[in-house]
Protein backbone atom coordinates (compact mmCIF):
# COMPACT_ATOMS: atom_id res chain seq x y z
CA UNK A 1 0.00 0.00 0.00
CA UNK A 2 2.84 2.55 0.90
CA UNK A 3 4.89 1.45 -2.38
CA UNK A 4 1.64 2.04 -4.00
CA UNK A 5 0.81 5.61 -2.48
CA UNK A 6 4.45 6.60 -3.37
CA UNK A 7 4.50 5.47 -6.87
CA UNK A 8 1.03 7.70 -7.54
CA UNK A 9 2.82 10.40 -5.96
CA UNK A 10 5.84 10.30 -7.92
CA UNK A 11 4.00 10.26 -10.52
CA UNK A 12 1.16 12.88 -9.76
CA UNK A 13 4.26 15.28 -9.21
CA UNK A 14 6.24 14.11 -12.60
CA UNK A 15 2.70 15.16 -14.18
CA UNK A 16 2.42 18.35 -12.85
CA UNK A 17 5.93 19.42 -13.69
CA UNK A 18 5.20 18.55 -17.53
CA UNK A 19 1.74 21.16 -16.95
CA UNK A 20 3.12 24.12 -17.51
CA UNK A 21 5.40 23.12 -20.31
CA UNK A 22 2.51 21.75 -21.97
CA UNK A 23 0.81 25.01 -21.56
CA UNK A 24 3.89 26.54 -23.21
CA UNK A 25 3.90 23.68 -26.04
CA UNK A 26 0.07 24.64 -26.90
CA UNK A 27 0.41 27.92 -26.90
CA UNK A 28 3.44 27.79 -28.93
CA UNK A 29 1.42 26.02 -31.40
CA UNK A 30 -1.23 28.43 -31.23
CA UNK A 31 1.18 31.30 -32.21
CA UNK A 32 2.61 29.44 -35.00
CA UNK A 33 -1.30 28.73 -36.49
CA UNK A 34 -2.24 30.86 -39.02
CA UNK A 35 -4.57 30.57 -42.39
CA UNK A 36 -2.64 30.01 -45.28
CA UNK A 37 -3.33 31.71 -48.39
CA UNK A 38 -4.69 30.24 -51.48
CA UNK A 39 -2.68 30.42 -54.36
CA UNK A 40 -1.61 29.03 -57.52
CA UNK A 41 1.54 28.62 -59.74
CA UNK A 42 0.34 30.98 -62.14
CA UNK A 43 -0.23 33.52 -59.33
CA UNK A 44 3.52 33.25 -58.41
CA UNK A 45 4.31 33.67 -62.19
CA UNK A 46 2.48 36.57 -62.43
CA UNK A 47 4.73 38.47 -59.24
CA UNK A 48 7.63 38.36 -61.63
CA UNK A 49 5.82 40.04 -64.28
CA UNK A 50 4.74 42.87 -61.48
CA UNK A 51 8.49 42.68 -61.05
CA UNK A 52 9.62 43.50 -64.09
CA UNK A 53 6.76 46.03 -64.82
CA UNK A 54 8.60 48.06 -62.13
CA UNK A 55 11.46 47.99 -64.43
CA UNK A 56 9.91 49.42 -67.02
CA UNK A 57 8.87 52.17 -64.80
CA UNK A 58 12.63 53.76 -64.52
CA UNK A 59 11.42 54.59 -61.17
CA UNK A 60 14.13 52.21 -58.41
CA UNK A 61 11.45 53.43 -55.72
CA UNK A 62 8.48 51.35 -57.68
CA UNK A 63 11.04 48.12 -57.92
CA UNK A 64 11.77 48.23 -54.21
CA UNK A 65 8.24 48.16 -53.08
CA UNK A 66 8.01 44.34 -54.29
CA UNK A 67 10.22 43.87 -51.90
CA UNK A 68 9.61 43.44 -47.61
CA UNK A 69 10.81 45.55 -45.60
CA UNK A 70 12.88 42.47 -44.13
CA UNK A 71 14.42 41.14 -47.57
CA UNK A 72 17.77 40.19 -48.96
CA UNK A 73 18.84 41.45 -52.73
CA UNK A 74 22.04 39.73 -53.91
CA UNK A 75 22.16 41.30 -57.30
CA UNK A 76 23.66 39.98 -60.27
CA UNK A 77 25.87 42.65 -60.96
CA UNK A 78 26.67 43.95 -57.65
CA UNK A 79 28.93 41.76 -55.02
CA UNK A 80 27.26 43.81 -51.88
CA UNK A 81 24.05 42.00 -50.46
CA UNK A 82 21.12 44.67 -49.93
CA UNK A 83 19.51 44.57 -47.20
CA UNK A 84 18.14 48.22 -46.51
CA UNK A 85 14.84 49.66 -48.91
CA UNK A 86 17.87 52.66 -49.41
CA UNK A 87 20.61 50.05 -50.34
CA UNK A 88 18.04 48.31 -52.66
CA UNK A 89 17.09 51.50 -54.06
CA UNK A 90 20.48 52.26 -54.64
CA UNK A 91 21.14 49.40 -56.48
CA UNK A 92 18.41 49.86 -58.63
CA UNK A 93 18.95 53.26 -59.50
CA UNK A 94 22.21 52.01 -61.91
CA UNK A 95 20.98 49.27 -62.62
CA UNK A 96 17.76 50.91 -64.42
CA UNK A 97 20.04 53.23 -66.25
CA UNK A 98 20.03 50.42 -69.52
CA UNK A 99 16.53 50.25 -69.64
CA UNK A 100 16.30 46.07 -68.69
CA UNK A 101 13.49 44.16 -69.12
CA UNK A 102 13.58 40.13 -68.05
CA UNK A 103 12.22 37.79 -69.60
CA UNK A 104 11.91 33.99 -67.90
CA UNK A 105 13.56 30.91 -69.70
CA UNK A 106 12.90 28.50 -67.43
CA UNK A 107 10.65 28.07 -64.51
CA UNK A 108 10.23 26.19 -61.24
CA UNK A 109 7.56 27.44 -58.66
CA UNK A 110 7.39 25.86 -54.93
CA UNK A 111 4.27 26.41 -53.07
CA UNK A 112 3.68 26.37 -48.89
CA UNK A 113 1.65 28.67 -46.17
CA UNK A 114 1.97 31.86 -46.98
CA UNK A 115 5.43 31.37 -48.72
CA UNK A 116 6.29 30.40 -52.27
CA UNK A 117 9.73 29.98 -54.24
CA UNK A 118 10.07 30.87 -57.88
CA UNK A 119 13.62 29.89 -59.67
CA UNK A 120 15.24 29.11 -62.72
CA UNK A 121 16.63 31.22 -65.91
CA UNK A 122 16.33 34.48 -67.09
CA UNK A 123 17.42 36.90 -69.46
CA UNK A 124 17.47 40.62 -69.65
CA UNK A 125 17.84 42.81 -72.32
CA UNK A 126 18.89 46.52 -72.01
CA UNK A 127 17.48 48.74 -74.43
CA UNK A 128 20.15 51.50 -73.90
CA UNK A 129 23.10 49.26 -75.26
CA UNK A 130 20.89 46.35 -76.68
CA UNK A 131 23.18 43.86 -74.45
CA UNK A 132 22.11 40.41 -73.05
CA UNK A 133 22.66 38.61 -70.17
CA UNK A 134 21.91 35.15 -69.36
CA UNK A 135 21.32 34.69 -65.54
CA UNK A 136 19.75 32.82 -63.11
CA UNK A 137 17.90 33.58 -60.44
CA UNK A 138 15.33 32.97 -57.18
CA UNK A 139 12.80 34.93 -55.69
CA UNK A 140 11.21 33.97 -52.40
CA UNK A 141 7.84 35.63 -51.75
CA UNK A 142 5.58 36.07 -48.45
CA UNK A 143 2.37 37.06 -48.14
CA UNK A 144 1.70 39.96 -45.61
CA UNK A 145 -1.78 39.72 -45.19
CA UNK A 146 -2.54 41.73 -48.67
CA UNK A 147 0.35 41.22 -51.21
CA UNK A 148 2.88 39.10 -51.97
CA UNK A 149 6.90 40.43 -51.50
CA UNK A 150 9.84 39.80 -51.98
CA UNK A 151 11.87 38.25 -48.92
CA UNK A 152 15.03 37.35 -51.03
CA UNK A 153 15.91 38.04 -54.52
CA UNK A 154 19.04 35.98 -55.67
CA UNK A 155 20.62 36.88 -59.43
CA UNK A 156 23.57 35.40 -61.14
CA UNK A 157 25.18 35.42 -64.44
CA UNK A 158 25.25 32.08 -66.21
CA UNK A 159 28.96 30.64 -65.07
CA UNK A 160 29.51 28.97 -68.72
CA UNK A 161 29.21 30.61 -72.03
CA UNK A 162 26.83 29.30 -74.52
């Protein structure tokens, strides 16, 4: 009876310490829930387009905003990562000078909650010297709630020569 008594309670007291982390566990969980939002491939697509209609613009300040305020640019023709809207926006402002516009070669789009990944090849041409480069690149988007961003933007030249 008294080996009984003290097995229920070591037990009732090696329950009671696991309470409060199980509190902590489900309301851990309860932070992380959220709704995820519908979307598509051809949704994700259709961000680089919005992309590259800020090109077109001239205007760095109307490329940036595609990007979230907490974002990474590591640009194709730049070795400094971006991190700041001012950086990016610096970055942009030379790199608009040629006039680019992108166009995608090949495509791969990953889809989760409220995150997607769209990578592969591009190329841009620059109207101002009629140039092209080969590159390729990756885009990882979030969605805030009303839009998708930008959370890292990755561009590189193609390493071999056709």
């Amino acid at each position: 009876m008294k080996t009984k008594l003290l097995s229920l309670i070591f037990v009732a007291a090696a329950l009671s310490g696991c309470a409060p982390n199980m509190a902590l566990q489900t309301s851990l969980q309860d932070a992380r829930t959220e709704s995820c939002k519908a979307t598509s491939e051809t949704e994700i697509a259709a961000l680089f387009d919005r992309w590259n209609r800020s090109l077109q613009t001239g205007d760095p300040r109307k490329v940036v905003a595609n990007y979230a305020e907490r974002s990474i640019l590591l640009p194709t023709v730049s070795n400094k990562p971006r991190l700041t809207p001012a950086e990016k926006e610096d970055y942009f402002s030379h790199f608009l000078e040629n006039r680019p516009s992108g166009k995608i070669d090949l495509r791969f789009v990953d889809l989760g909650c409220n995150t997607a990944l769209d990578a592969g090849l591009y190329t841009f041409t620059f109207a101002k010297t009629g140039k092209t480069v080969s590159g390729r690149y990756s885009y990882t988007y979030r969605w805030n709630g009303s839009k998708w961003l930008i959370t890292s933007h990755h561009s590189s030249a193609m390493p071999e020569k056709p």
